[in-house]
Structure formats: C-alpha cells, structure tokens
N, C-alpha and C. Protein backbone atom coordinates (compact mmCIF):
# COMPACT_ATOMS: atom_id res chain seq x y z
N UNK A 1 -68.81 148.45 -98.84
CA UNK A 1 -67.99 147.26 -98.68
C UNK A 1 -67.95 146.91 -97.20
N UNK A 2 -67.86 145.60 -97.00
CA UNK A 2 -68.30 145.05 -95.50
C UNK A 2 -66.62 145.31 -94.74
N UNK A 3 -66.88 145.82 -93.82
CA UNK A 3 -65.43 145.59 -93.04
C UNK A 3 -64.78 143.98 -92.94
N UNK A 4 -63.82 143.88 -93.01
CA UNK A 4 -63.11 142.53 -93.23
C UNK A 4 -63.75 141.64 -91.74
N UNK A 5 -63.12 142.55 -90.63
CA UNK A 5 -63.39 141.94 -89.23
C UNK A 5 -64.95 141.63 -88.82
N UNK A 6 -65.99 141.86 -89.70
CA UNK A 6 -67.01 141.19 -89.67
C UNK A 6 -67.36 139.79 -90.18
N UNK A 7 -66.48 139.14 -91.02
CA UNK A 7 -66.20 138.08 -91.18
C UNK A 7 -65.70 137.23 -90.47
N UNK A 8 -66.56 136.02 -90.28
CA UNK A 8 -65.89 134.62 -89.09
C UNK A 8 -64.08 134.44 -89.69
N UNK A 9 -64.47 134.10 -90.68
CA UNK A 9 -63.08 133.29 -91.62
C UNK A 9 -62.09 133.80 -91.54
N UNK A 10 -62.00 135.27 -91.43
CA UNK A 10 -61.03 136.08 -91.20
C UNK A 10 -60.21 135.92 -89.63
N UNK A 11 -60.67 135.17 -88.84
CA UNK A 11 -60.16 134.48 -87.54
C UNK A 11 -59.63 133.83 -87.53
N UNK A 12 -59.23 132.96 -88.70
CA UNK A 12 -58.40 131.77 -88.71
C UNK A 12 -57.32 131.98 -89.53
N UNK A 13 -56.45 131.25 -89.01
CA UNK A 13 -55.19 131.42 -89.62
C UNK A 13 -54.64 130.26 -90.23
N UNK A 14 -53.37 130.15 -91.37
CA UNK A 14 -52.64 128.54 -91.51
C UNK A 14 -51.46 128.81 -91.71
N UNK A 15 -50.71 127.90 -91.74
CA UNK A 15 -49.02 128.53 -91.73
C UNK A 15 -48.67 129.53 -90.78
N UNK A 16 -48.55 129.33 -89.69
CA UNK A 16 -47.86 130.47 -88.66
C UNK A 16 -46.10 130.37 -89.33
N UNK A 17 -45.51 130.67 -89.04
CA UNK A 17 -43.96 130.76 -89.08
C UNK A 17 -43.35 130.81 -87.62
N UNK A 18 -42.20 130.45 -87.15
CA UNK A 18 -41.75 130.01 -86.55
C UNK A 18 -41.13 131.10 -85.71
N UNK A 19 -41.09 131.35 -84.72
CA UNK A 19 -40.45 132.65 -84.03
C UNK A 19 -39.25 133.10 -84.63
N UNK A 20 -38.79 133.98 -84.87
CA UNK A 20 -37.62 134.63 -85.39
C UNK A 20 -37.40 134.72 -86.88
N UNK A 21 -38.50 133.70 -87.61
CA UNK A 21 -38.07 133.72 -89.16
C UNK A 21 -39.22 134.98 -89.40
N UNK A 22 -38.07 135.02 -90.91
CA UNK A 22 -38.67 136.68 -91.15
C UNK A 22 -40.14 136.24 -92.21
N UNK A 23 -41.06 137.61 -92.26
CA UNK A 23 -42.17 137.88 -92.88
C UNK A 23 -43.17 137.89 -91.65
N UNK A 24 -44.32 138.25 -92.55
CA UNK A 24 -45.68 138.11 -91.61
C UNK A 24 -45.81 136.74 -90.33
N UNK A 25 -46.33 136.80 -89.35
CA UNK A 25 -46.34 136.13 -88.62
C UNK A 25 -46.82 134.85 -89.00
N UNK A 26 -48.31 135.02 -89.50
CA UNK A 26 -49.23 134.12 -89.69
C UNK A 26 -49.83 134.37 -91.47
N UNK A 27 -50.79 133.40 -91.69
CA UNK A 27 -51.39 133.46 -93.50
C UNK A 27 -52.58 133.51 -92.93
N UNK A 28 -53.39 134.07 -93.28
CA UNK A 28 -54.71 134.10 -93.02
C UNK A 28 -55.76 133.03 -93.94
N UNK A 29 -56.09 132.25 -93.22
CA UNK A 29 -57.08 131.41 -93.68
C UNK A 29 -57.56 131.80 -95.26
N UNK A 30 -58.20 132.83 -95.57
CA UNK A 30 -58.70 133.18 -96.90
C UNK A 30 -57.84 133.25 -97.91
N UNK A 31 -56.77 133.56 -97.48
CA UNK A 31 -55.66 133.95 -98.77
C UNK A 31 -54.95 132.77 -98.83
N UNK A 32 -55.19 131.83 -97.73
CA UNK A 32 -53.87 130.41 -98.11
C UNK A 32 -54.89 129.42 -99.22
N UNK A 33 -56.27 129.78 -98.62
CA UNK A 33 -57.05 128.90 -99.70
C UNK A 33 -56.81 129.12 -100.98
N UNK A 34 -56.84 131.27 -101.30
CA UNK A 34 -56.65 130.84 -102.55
C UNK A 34 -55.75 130.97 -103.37
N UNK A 35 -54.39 130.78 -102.33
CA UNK A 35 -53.15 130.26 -103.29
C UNK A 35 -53.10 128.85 -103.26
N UNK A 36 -54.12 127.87 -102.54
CA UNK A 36 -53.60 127.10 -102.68
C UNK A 36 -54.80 126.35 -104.11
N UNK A 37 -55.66 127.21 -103.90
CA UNK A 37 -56.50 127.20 -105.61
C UNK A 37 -55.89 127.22 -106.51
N UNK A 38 -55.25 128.36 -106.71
CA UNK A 38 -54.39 128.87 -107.62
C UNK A 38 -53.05 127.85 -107.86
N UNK A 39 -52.48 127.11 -107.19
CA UNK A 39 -51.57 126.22 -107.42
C UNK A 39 -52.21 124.97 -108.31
N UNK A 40 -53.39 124.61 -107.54
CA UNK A 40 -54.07 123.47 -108.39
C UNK A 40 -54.49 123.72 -109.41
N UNK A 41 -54.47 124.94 -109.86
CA UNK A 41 -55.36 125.22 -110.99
C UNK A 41 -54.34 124.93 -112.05
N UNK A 42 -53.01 125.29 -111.59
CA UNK A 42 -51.75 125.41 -112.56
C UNK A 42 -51.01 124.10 -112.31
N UNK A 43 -51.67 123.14 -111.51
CA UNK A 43 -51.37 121.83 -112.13
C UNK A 43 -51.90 121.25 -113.04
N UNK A 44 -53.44 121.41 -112.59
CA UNK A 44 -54.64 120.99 -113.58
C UNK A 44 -54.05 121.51 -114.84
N UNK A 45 -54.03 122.21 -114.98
CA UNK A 45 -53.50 122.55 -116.34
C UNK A 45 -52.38 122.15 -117.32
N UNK A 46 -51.79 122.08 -116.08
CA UNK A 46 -50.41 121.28 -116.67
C UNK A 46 -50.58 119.76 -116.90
N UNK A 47 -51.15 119.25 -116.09
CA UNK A 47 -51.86 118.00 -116.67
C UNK A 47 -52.79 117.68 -117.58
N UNK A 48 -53.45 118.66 -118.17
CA UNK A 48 -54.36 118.59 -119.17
C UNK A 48 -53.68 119.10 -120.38
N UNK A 49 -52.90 120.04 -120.59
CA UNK A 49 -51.50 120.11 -121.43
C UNK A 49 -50.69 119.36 -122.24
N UNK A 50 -50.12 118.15 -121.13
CA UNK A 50 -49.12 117.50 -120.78
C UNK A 50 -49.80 116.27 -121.74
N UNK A 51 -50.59 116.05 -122.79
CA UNK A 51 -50.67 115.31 -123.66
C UNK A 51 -50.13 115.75 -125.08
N UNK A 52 -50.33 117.26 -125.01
CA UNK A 52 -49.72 117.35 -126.31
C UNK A 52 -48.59 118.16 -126.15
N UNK A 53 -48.29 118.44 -125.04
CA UNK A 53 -47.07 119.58 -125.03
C UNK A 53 -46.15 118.49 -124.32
N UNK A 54 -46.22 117.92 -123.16
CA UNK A 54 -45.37 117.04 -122.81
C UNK A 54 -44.56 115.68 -123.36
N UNK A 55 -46.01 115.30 -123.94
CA UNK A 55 -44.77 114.12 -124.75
C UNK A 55 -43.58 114.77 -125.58
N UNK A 56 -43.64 116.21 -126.41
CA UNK A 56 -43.08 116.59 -127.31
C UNK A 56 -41.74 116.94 -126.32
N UNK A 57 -42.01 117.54 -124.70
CA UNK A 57 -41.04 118.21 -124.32
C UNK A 57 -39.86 117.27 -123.53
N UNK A 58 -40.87 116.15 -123.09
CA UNK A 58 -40.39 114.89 -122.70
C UNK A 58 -38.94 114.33 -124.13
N UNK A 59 -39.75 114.06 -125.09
CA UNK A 59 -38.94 113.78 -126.21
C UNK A 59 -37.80 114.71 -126.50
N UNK A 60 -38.07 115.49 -126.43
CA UNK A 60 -36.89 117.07 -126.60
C UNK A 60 -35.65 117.09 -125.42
N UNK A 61 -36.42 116.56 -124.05
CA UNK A 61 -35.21 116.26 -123.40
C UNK A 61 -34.31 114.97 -122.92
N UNK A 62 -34.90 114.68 -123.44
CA UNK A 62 -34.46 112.89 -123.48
C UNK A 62 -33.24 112.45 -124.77
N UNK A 63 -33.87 113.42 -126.31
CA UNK A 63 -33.34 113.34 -127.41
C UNK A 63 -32.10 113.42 -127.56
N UNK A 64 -30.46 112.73 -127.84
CA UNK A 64 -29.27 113.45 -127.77
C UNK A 64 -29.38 114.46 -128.74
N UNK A 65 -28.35 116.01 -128.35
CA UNK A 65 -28.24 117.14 -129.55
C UNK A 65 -28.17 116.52 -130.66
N UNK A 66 -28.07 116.86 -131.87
CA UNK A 66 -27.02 116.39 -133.36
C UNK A 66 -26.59 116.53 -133.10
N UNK A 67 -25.61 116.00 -133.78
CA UNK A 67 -23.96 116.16 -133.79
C UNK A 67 -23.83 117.07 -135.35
N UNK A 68 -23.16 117.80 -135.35
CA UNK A 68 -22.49 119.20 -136.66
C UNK A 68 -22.16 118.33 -137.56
C-alpha cells in the first residue's frame, strides 16, 4: 500500500475551522470530496424516490388526522 504522503491531493485541504472552535483543524481535500459525494448521492436518491414515496408522504402530511 502506497504511503498516503506520496500523494499530491493529500496537500490540500477544505474547510479549515476557525481558531478556537473545537475538532480537527482542517478536512482534507479527499475526504470532503467524498462526503460531499455521498451527500449527493442521498439526494439523488431522494429525488428519484420522491415520485412514488413523496407524493404519498406529502399527502400524509398535509392530510387532517380523523376525527374518532
């Protein structure tokens, strides 16, 4: 397995954080990409879904309860 630090990409960073707030300093370029994959993927999805599951859930919350 290749050492990480032989990689260019691994030099770049996104999201620094702000002096004093807590966690890691910085996100490393590779891993922000692929959460930020991973987010789109779980929209995409939700939009491709959202024809047969959404109208129903849309309707479900819109619907007043019965009444007893």
């Amino acid at each position: 397995m290749a050492d990480r630090n032989q990689h260019a990409y691994f030099r770049y960073w996104s999201k620094a954080r702000k002096e004093g707030e807590p966690g890691a300093p910085y996100h490393l370029l590779p891993y922000h990409c692929l959460d930020v994959a991973a987010v789109g993927q779980d929209c995409w999805n939700g939009m491709r879904n959202e024809g047969a599951q959404g109208s129903r859930a849309k309707q479900a919350s819109t619907t007043p309860p019965a009444k007893p």
